[in-house]
N, C-alpha and C. Protein backbone atom coordinates (compact mmCIF):
# COMPACT_ATOMS: atom_id res chain seq x y z
N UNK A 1 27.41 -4.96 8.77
CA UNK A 1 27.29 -3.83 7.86
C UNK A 1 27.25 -4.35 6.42
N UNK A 2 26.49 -3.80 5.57
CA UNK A 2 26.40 -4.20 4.19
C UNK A 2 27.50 -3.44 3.21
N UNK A 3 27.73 -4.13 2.08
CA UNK A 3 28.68 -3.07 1.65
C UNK A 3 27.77 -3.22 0.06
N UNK A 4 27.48 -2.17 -0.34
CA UNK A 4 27.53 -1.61 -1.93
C UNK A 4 28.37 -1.38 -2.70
N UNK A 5 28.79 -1.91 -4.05
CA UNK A 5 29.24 -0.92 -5.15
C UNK A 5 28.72 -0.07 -5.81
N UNK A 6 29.19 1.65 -5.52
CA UNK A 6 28.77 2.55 -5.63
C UNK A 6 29.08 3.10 -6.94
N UNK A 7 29.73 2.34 -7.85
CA UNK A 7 30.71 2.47 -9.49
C UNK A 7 29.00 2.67 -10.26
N UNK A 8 29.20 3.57 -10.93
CA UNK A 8 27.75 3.68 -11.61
C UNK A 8 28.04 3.09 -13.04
N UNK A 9 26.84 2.45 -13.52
CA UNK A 9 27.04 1.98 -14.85
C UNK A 9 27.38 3.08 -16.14
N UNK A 10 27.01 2.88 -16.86
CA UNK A 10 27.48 3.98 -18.12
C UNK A 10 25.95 4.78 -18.43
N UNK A 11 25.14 3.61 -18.64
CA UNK A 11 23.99 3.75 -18.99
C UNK A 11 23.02 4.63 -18.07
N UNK A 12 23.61 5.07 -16.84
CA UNK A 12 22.48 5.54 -16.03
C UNK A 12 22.59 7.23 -16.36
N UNK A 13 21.12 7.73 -16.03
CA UNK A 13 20.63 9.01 -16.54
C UNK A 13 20.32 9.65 -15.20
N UNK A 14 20.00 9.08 -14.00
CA UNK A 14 19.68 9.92 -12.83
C UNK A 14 20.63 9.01 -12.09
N UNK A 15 21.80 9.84 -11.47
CA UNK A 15 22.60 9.21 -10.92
C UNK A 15 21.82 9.15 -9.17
N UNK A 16 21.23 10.15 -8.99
CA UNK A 16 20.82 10.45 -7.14
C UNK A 16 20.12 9.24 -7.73
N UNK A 17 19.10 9.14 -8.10
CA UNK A 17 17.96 7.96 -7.95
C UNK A 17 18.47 6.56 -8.20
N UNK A 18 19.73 6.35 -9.03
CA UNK A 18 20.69 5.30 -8.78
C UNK A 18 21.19 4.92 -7.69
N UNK A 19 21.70 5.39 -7.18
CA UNK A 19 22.83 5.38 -5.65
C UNK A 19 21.90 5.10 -4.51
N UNK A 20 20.63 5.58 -4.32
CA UNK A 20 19.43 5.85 -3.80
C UNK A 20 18.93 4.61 -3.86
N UNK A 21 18.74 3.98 -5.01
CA UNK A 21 18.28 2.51 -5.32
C UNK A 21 19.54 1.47 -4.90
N UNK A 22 20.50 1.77 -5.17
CA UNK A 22 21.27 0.80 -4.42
C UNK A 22 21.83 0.35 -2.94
N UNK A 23 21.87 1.52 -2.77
CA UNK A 23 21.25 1.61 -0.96
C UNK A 23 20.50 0.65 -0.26
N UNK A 24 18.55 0.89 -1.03
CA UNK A 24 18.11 0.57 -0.69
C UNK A 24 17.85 -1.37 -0.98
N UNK A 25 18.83 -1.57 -2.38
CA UNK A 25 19.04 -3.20 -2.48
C UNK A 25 19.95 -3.52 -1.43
N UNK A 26 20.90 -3.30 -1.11
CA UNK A 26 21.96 -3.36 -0.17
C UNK A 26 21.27 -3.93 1.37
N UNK A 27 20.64 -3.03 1.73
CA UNK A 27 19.42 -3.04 2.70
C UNK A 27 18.55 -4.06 3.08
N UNK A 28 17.67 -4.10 1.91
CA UNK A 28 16.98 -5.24 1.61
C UNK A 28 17.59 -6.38 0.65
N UNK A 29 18.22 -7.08 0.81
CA UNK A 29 19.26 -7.63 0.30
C UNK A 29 18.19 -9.12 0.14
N UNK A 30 17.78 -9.42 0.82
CA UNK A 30 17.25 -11.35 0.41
C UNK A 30 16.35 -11.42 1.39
N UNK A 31 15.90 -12.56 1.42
CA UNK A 31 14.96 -12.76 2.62
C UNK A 31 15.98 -13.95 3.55
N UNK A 32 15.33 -13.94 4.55
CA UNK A 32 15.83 -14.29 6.56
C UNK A 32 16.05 -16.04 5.85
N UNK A 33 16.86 -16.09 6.81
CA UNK A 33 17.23 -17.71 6.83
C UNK A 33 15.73 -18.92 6.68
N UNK A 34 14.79 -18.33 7.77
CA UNK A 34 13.58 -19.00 7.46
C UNK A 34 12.89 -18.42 5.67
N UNK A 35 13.42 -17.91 4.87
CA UNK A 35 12.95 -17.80 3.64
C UNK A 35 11.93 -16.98 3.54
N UNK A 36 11.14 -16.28 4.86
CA UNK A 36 9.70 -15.21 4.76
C UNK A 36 9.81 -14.34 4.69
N UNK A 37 10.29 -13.90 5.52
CA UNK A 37 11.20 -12.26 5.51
C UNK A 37 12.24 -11.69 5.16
N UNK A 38 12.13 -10.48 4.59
CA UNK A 38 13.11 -9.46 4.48
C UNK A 38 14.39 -9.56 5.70
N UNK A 39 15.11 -9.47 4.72
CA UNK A 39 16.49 -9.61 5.89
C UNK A 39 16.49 -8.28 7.05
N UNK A 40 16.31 -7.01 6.30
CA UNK A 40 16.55 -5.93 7.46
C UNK A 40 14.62 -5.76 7.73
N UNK A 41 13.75 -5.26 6.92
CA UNK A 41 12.44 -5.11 7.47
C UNK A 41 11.85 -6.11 8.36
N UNK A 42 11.83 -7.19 7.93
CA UNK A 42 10.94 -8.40 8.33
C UNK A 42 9.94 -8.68 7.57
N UNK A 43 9.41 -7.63 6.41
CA UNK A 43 8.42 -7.93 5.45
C UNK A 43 8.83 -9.19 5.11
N UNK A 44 7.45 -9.68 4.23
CA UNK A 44 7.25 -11.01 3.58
C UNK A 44 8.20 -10.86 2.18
N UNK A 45 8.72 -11.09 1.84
CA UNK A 45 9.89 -11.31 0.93
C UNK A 45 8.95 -11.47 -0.88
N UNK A 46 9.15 -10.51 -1.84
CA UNK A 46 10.22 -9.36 -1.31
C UNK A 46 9.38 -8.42 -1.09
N UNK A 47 10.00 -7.81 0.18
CA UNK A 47 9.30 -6.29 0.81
C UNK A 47 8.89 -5.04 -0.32
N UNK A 48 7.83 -4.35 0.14
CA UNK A 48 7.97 -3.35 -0.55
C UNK A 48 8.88 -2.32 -0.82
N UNK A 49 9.78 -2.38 0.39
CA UNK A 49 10.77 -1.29 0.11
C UNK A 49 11.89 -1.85 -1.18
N UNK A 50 11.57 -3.44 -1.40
CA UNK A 50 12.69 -3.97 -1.96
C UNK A 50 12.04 -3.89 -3.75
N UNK A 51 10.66 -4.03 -3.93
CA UNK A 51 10.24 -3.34 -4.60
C UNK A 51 10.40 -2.10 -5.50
N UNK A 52 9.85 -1.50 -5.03
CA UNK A 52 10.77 0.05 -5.26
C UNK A 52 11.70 0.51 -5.58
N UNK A 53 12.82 -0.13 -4.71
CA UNK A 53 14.33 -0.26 -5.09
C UNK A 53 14.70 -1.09 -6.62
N UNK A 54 13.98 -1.52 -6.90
CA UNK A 54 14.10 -2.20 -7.97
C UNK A 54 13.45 -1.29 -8.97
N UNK A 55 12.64 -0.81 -9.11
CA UNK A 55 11.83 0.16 -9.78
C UNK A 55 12.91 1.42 -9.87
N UNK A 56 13.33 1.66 -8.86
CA UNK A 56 13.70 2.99 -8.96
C UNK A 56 15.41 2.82 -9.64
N UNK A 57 15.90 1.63 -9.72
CA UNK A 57 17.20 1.12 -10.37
C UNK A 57 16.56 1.24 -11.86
N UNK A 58 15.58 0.71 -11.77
CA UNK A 58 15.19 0.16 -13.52
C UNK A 58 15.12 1.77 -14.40
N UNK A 59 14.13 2.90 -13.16
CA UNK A 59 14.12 4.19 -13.51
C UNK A 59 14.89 4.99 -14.09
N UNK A 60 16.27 4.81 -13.29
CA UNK A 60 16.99 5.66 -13.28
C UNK A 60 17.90 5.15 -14.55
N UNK A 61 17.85 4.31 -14.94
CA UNK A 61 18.67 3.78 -16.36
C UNK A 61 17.81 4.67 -17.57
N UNK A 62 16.72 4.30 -17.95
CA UNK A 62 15.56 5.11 -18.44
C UNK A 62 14.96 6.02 -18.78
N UNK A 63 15.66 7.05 -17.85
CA UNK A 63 15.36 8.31 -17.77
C UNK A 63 14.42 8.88 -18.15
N UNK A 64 12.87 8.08 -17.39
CA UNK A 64 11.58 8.58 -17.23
C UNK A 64 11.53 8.65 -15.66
N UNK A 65 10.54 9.27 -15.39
CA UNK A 65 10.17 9.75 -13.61
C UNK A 65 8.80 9.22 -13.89
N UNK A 66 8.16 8.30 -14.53
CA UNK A 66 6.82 8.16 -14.13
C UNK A 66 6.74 6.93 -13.64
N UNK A 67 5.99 6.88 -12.69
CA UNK A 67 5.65 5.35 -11.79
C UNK A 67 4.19 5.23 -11.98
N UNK A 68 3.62 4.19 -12.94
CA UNK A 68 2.44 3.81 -13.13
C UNK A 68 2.22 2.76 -11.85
């Protein structure tokens, strides 16, 4: 089981889309011992979901909703 810290920074403006993003780092945490894959997907490292999660951390500090 993975564990998260769920303590929100000061700076964040959308807390759901925070917590939401950390989840999903938690999740996708690194890539597989062989170095290719995503630890939980199996994507090629880093996964798209791990992607995103990163995007949507960076978002939610920001407090814009647009994804170019």
């Amino acid at each position: 089981m993975v564990s998260v810290d769920l303590a929100e920074p000061a700076d964040i403006v959308d807390r759901l889309l925070w917590r939401d993003a950390q989840v999903m780092l938690g999740r996708h945490a690194g890539p597989d011992q062989d170095g290719g894959g995503c630890v939980w997907c199996g994507w090629p490292w880093p996964c798209p979901p791990r992607r995103l999660a990163e995007r949507a951390a960076a978002v939610s500090r920001e407090g814009r909703h647009a994804f170019h």
